[in-house]
N, C-alpha and C. Protein backbone atom coordinates (compact mmCIF):
# COMPACT_ATOMS: atom_id res chain seq x y z
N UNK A 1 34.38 47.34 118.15
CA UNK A 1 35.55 48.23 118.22
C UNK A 1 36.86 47.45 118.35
N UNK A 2 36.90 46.16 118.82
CA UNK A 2 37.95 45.59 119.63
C UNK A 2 38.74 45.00 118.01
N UNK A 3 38.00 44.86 116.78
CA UNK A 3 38.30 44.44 115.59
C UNK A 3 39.54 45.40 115.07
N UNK A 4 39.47 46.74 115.33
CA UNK A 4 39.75 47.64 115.14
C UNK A 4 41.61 48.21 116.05
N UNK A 5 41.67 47.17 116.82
CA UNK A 5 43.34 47.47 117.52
C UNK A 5 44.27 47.15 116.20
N UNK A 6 44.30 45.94 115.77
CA UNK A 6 45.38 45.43 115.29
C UNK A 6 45.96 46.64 113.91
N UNK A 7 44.70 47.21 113.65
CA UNK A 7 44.79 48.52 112.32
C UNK A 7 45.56 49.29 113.29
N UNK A 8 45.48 49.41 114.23
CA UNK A 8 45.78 51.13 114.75
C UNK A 8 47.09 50.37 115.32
N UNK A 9 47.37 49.59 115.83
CA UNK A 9 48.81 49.08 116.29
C UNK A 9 49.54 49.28 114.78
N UNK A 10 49.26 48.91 113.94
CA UNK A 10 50.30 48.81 112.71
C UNK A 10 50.62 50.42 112.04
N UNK A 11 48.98 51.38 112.23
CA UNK A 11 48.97 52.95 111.74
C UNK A 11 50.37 53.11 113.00
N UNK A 12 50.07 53.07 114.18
CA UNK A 12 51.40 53.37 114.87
C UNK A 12 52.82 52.88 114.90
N UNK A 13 52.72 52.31 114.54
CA UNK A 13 54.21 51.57 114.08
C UNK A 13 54.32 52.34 112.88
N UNK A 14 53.99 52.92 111.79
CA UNK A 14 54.31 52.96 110.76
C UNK A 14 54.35 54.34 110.52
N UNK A 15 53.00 55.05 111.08
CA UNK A 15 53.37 57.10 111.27
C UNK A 15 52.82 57.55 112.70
N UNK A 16 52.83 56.75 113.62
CA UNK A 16 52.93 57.69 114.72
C UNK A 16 51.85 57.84 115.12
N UNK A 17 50.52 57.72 114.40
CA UNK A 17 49.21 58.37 114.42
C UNK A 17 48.14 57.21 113.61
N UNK A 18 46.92 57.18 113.92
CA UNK A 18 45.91 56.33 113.71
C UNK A 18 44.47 57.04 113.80
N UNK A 19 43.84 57.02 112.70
CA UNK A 19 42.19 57.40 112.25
C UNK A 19 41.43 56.23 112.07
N UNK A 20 40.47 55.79 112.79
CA UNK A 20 39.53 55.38 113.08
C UNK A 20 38.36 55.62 112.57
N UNK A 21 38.02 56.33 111.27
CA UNK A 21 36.35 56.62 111.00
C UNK A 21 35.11 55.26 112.00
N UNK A 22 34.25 55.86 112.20
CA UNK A 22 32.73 55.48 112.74
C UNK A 22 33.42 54.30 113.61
N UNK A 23 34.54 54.38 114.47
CA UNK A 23 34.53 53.74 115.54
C UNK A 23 33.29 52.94 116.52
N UNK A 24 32.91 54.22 116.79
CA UNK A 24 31.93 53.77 118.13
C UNK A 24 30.26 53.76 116.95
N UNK A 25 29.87 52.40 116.87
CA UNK A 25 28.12 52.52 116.25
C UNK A 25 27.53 53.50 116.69
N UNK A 26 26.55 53.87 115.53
CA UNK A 26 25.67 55.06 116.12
C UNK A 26 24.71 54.51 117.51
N UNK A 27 24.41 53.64 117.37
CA UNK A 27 23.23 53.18 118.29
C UNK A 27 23.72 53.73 119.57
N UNK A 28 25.33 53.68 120.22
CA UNK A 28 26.34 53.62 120.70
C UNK A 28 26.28 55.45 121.02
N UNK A 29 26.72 55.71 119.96
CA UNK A 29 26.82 56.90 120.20
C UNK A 29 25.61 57.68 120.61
N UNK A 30 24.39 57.61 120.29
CA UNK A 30 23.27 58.49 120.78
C UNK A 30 23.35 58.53 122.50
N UNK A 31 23.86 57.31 123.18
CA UNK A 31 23.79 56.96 124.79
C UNK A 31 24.89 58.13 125.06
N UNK A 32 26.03 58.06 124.47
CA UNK A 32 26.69 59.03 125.01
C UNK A 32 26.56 60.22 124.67
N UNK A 33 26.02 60.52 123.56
CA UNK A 33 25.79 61.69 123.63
C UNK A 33 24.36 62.25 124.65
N UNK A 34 23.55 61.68 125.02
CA UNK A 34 23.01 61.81 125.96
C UNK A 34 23.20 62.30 127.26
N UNK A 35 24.25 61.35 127.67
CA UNK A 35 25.29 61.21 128.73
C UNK A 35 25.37 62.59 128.94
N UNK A 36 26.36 63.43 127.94
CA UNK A 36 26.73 64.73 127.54
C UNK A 36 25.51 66.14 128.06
N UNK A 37 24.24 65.40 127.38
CA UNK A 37 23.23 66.18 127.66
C UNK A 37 22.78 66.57 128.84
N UNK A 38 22.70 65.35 129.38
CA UNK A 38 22.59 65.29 130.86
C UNK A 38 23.15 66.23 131.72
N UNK A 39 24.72 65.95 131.57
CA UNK A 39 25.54 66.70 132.64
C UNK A 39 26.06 67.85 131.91
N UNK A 40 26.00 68.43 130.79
CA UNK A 40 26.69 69.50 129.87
C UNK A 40 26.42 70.74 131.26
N UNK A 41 25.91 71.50 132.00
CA UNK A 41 25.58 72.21 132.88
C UNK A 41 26.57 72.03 133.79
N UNK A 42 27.31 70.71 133.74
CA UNK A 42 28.51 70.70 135.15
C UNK A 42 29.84 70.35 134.40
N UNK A 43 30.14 71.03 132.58
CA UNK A 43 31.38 70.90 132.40
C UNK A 43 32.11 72.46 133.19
N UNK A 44 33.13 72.72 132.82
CA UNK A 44 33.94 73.65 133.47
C UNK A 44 35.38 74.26 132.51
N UNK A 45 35.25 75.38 132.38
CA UNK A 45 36.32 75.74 131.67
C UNK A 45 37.87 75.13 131.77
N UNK A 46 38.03 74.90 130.46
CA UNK A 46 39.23 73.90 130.95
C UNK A 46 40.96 74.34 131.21
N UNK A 47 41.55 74.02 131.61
CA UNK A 47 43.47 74.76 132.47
C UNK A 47 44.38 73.50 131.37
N UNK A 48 45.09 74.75 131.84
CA UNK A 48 46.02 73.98 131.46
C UNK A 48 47.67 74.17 132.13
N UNK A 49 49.04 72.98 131.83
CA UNK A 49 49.32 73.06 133.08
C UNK A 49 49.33 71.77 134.06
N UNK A 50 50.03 71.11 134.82
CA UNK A 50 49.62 70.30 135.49
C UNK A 50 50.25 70.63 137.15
N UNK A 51 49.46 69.67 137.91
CA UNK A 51 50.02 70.14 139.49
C UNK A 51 49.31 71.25 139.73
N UNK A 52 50.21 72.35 140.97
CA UNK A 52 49.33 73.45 141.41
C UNK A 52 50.22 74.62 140.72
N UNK A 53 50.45 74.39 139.00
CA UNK A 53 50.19 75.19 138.07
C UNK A 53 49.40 75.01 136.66
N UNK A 54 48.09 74.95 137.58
CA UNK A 54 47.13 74.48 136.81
C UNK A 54 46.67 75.79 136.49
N UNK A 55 46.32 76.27 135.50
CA UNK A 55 45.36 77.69 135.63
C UNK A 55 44.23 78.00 133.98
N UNK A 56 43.95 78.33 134.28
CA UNK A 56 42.85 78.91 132.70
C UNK A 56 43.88 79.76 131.86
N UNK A 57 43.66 79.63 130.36
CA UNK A 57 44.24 79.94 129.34
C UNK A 57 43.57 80.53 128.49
N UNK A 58 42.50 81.73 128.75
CA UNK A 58 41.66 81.83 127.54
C UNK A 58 42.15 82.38 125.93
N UNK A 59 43.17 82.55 126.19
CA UNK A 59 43.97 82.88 124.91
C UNK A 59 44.43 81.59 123.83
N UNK A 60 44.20 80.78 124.50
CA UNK A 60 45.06 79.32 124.32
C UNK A 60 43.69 78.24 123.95
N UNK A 61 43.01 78.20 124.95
CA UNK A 61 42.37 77.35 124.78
C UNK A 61 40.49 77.59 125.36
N UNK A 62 39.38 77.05 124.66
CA UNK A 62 38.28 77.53 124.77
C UNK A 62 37.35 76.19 125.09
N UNK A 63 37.99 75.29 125.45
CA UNK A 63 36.75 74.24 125.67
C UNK A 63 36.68 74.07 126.93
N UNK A 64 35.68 73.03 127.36
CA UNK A 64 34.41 73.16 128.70
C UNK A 64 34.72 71.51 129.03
N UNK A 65 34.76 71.41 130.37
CA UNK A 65 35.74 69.60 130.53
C UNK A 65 34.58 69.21 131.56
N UNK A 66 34.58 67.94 131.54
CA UNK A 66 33.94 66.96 132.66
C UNK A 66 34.85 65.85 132.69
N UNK A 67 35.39 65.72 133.74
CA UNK A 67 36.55 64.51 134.00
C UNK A 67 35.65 62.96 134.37
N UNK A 68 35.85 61.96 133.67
CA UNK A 68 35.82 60.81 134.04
C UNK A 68 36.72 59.62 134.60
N UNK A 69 36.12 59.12 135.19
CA UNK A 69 36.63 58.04 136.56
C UNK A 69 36.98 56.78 135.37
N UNK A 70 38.34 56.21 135.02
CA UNK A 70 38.25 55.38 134.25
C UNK A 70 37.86 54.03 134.81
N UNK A 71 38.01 53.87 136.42
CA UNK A 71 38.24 52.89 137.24
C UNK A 71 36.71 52.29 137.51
N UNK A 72 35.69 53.77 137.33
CA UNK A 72 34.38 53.79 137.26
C UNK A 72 33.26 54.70 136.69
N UNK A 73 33.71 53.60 135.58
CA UNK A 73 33.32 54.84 133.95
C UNK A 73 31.74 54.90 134.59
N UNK A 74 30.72 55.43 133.62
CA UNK A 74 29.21 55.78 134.05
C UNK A 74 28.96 55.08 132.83
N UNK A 75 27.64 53.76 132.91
CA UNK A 75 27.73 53.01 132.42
C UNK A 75 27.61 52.86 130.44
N UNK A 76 27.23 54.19 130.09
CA UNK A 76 27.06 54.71 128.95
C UNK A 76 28.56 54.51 128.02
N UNK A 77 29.52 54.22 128.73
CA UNK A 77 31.09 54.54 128.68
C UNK A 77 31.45 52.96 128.73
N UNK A 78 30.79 52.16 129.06
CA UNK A 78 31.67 50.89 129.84
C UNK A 78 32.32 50.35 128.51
N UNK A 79 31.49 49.94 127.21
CA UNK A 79 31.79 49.86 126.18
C UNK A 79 33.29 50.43 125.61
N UNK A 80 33.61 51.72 125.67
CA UNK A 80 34.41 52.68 125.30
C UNK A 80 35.47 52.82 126.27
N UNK A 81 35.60 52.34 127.37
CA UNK A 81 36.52 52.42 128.20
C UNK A 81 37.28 50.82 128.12
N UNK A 82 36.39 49.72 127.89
CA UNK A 82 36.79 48.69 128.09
C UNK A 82 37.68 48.70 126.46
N UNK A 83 37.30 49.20 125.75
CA UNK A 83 38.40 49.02 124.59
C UNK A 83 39.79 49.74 124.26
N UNK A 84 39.75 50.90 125.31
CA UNK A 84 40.97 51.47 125.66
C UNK A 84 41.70 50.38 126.62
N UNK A 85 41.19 49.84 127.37
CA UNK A 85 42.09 49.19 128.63
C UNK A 85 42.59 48.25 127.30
N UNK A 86 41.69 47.37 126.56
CA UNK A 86 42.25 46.58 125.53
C UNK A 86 43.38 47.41 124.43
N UNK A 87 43.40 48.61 124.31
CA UNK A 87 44.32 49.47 123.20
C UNK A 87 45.65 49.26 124.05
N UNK A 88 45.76 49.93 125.73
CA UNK A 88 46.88 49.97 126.09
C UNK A 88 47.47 48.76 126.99
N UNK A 89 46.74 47.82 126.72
CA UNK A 89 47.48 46.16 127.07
C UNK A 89 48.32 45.94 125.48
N UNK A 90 47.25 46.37 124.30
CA UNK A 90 47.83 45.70 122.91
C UNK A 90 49.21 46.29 122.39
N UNK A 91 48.73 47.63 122.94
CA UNK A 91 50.03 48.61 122.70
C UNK A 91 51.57 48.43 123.88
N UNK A 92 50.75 47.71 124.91
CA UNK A 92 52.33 47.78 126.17
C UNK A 92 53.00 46.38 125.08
N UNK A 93 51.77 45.25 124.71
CA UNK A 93 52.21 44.10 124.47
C UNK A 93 53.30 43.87 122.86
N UNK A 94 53.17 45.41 121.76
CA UNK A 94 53.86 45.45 120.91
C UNK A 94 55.02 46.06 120.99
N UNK A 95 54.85 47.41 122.06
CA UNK A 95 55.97 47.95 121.47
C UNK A 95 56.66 48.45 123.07
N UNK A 96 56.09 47.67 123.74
CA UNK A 96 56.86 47.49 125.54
C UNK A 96 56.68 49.66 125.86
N UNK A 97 55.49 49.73 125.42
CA UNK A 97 55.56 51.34 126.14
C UNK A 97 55.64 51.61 127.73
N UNK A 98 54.89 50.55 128.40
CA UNK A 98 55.11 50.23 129.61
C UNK A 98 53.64 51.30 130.40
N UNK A 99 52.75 51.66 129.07
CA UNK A 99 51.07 52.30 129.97
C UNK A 99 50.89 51.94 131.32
N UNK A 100 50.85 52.40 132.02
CA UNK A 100 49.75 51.59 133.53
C UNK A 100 48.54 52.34 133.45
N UNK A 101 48.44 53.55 133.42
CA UNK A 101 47.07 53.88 133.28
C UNK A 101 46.86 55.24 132.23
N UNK A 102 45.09 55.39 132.41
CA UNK A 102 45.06 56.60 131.70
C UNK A 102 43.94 56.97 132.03
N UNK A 103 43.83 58.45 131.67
CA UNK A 103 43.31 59.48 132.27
C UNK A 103 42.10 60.35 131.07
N UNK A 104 41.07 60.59 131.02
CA UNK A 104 40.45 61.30 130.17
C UNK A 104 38.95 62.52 130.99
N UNK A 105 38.76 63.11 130.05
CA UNK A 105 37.48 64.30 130.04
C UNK A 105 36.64 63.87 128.85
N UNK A 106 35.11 64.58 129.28
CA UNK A 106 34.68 64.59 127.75
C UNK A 106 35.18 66.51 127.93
N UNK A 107 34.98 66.89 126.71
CA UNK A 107 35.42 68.29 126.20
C UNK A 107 34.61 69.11 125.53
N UNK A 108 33.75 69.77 125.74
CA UNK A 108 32.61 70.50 124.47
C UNK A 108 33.55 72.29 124.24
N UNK A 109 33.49 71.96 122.82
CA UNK A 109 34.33 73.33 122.42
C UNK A 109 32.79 74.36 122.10
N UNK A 110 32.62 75.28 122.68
CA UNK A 110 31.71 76.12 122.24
C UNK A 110 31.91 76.78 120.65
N UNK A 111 31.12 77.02 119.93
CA UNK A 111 30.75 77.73 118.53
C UNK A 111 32.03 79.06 118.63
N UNK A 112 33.12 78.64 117.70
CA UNK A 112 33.87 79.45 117.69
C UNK A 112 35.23 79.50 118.49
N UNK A 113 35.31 78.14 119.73
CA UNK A 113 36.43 77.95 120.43
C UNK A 113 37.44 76.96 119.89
N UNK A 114 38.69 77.53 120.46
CA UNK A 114 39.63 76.51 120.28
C UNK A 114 40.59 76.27 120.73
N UNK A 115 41.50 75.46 120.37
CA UNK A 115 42.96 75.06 120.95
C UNK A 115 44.22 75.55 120.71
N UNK A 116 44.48 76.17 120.70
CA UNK A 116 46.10 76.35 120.16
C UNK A 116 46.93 75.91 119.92
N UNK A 117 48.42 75.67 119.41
CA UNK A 117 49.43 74.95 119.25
C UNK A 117 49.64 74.71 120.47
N UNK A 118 49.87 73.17 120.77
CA UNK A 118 50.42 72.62 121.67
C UNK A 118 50.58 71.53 122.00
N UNK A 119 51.73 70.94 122.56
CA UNK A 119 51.98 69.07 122.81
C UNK A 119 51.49 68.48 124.27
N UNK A 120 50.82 67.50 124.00
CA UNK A 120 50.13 66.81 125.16
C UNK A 120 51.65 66.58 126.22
N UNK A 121 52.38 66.40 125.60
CA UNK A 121 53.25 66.05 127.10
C UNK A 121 54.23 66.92 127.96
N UNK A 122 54.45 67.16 128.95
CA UNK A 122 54.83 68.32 129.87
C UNK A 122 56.48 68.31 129.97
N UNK A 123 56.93 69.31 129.83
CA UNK A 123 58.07 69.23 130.27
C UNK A 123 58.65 68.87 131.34
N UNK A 124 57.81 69.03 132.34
CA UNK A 124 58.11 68.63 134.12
C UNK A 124 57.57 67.37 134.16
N UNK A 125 56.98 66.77 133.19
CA UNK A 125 56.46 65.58 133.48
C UNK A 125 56.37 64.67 131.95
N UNK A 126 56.97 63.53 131.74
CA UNK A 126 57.19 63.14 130.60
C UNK A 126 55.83 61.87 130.58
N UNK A 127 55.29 61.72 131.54
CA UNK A 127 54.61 60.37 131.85
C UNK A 127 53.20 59.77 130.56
N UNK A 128 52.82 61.03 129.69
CA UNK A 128 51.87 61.15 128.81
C UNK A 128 52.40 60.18 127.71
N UNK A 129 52.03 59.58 127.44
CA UNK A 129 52.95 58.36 125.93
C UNK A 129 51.91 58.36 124.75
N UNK A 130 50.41 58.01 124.94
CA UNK A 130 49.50 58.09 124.08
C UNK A 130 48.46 58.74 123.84
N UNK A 131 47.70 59.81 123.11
CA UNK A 131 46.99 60.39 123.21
C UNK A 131 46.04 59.81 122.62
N UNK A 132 44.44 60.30 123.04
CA UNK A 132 43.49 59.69 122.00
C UNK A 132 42.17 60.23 122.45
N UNK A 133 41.24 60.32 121.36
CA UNK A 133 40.58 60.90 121.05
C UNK A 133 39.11 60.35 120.24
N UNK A 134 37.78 60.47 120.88
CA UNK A 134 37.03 60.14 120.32
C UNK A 134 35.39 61.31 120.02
N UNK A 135 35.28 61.33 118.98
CA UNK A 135 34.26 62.34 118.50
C UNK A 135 32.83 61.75 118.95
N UNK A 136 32.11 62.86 119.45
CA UNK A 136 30.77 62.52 120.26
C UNK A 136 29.98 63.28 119.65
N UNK A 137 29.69 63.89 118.14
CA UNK A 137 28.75 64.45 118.19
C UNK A 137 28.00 63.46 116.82
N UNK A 138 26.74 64.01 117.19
CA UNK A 138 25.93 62.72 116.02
C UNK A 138 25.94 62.98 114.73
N UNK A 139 26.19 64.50 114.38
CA UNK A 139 26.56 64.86 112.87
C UNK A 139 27.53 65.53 113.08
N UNK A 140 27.90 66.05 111.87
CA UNK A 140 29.01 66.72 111.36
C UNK A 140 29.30 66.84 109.73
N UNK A 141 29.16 68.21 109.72
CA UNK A 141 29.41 68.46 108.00
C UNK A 141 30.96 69.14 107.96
N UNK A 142 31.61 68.92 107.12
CA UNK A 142 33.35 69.39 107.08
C UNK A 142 33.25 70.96 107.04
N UNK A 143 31.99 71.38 106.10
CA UNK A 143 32.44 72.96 106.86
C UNK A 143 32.20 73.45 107.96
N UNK A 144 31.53 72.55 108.78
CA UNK A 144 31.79 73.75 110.36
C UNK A 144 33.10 73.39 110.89
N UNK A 145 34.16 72.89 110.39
CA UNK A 145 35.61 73.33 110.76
C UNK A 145 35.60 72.39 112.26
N UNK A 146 36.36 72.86 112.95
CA UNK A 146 36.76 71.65 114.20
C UNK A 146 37.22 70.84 114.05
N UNK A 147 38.28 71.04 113.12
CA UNK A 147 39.22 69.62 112.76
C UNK A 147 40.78 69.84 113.73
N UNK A 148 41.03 68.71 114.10
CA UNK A 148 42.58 68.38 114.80
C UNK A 148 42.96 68.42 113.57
N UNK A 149 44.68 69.05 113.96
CA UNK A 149 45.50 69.27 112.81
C UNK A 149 46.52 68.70 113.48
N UNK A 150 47.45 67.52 113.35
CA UNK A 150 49.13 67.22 113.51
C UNK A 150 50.07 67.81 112.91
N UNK A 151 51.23 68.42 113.50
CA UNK A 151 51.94 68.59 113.06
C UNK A 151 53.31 67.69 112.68
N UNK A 152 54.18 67.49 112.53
CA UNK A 152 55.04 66.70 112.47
C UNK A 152 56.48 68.27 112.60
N UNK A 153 57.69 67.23 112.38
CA UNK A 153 58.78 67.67 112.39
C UNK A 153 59.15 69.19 111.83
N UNK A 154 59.52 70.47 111.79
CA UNK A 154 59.63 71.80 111.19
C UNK A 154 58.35 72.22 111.04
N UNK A 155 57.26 71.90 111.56
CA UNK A 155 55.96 72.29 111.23
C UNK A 155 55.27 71.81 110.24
N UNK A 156 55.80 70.83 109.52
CA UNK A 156 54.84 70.45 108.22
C UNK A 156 53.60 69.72 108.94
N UNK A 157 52.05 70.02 108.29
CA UNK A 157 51.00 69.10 109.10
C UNK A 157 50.72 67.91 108.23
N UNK A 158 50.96 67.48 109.07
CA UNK A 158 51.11 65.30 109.02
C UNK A 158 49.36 64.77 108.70
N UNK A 159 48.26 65.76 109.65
CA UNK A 159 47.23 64.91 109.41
C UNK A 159 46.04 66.53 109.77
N UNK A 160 44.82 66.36 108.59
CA UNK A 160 43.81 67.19 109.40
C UNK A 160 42.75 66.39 109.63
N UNK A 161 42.02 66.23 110.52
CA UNK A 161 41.30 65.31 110.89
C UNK A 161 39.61 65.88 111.45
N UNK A 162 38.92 65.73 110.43
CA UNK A 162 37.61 66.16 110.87
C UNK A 162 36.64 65.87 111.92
N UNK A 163 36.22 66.25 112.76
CA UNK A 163 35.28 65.50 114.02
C UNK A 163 34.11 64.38 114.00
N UNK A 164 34.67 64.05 112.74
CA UNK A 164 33.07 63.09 112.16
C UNK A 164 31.99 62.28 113.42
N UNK A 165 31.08 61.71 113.30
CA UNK A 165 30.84 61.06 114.15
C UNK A 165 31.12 59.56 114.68
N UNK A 166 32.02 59.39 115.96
CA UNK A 166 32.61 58.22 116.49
C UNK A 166 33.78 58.01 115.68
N UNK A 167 34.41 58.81 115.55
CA UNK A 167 35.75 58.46 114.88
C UNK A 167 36.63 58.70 116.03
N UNK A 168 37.75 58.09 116.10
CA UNK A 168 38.77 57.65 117.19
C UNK A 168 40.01 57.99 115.99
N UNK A 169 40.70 58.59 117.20
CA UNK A 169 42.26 59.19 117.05
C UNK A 169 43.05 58.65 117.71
N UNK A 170 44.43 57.90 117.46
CA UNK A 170 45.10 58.10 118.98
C UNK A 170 46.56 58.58 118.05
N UNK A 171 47.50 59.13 118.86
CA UNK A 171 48.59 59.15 118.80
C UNK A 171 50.07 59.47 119.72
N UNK A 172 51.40 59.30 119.24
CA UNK A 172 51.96 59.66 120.12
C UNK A 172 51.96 60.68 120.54
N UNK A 173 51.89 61.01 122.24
CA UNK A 173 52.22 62.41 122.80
C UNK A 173 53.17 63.03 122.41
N UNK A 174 54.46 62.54 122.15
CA UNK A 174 56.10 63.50 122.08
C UNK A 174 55.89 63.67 120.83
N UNK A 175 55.01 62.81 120.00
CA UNK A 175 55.71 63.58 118.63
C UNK A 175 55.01 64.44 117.86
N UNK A 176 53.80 64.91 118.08
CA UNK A 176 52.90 65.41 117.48
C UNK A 176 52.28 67.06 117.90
N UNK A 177 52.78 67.86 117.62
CA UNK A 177 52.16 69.34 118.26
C UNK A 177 50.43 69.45 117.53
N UNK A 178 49.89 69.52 117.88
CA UNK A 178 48.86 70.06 117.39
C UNK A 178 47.77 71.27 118.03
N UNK A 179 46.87 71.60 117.08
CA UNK A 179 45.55 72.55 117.63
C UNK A 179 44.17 71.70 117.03
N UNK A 180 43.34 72.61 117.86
CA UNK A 180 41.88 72.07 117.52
C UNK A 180 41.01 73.64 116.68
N UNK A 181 41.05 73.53 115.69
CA UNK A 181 40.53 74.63 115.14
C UNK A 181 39.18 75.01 115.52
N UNK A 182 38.59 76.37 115.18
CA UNK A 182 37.45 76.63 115.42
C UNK A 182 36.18 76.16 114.65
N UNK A 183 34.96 75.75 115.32
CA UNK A 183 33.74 75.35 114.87
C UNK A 183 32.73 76.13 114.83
N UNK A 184 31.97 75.74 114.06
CA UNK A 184 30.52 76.88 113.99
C UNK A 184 29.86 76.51 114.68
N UNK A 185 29.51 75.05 115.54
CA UNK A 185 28.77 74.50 116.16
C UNK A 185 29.71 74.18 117.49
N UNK A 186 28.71 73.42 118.60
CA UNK A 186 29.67 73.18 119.37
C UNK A 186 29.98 71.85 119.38
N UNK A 187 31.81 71.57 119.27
CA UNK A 187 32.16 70.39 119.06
C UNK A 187 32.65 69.44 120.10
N UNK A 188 31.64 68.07 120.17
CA UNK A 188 32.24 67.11 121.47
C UNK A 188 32.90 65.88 121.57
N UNK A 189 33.82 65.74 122.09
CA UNK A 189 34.62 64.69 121.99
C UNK A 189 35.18 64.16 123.80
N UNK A 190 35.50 62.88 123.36
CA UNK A 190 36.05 62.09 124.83
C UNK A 190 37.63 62.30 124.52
N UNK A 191 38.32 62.99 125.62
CA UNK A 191 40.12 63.30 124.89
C UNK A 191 40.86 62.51 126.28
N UNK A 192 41.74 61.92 126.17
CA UNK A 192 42.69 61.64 127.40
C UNK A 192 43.66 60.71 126.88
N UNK A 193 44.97 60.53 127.87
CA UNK A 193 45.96 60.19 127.30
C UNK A 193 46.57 58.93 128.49
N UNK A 194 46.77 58.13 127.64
CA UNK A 194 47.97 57.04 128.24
C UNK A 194 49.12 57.58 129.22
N UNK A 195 49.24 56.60 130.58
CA UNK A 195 50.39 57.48 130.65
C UNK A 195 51.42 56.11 131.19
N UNK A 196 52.97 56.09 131.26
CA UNK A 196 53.74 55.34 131.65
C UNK A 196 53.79 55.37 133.39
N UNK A 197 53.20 55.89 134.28
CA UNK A 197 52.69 55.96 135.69
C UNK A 197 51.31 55.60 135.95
N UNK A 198 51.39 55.42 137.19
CA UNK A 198 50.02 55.41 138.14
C UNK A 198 49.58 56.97 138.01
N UNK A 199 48.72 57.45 137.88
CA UNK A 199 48.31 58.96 138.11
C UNK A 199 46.89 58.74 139.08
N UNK A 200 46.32 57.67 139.89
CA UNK A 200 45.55 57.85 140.70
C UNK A 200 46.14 56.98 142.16
């Protein structure tokens, strides 16, 4: 994976946004999706919102969260975490964003759920700089839908991006509105974002 920064430093410099097809090896991916299997029984409907105006959105949004410890990933992850810490050293070291840490969930969208329009970073809180995103499920055919869509500037969409398996997303928080469309299956991915603070 670590082969794989210097592409996505230059996709960001150049539109903002970076696709990754088959990132993470399958061999790779079956552990985490495992992982998933394991604990899928203790995800939790997910809020949105930050602070103590955190609340559920079922109009807005339909996926199921399990928060991970980046400080002490579960060892299925160590792989996949250690190449983010390497993304946001490569990324403070090009373009001085100034990351200290970051924060993620895995996310399972149930058959038929989704996201709505909306930007990862808060108005009360600007601290979100990079978003990113990695697909956990072992197949995927383009018609069961569940694709991230970017938007860019007046609404034109910049990127649709299918959930393939182990494909990695990242992009900027401020500039990108997007949704997660609906799937026929249920779709899983690792989502969390860079931020310019300490958040633990």
């Amino acid at each position: 994976m670590t082969s794989a920064i210097e592409q996505i430093l230059l996709d960001l410099e150049s539109t903002g946004f970076s696709l990754r097809p088959g990132l993470i090896p399958s061999a790779d991916l079956a552990a985490l999706a495992a992982f998933v299997d394991d604990h899928r029984t203790e995800f939790r409907p997910a809020k949105v919102g930050t602070g103590p105006g955190r609340k559920l959105a079922e109009g807005l949004r339909g996926d199921e969260t399990y928060w991970l410890d980046p400080l002490a990933p579960p060892e299925p992850f160590t792989g996949v975490f250690s190449f983010l810490e390497l993304l946001r050293t490569s990324v403070n070291e090009r373009f001085y964003l100034g990351l200290k840490q970051y924060e993620c969930h895995l996310a399972c969208y149930p058959p038929g759920a989704a996201y709505g329009l909306h930007l990862d970073r808060f108005n009360s809180d600007s601290s979100r700089s990079l978003s990113f995103v990695f697909y956990l499920n072992q197949s995927w055919e383009t018609a069961q839908g569940g694709e991230l869509v970017l938007y860019g500037p007046g609404g034109v969409e910049r990127a649709r991006i299918s959930p393939t398996p182990g494909t990695f997303v990242c992009f900027l928080s401020a500039d990108f509105p997007h949704e997660v469309r609906p799937a026929r299956r249920e779709r899983r991915s690792l989502t969390g974002w860079m931020h310019t603070k300490l958040i633990n």
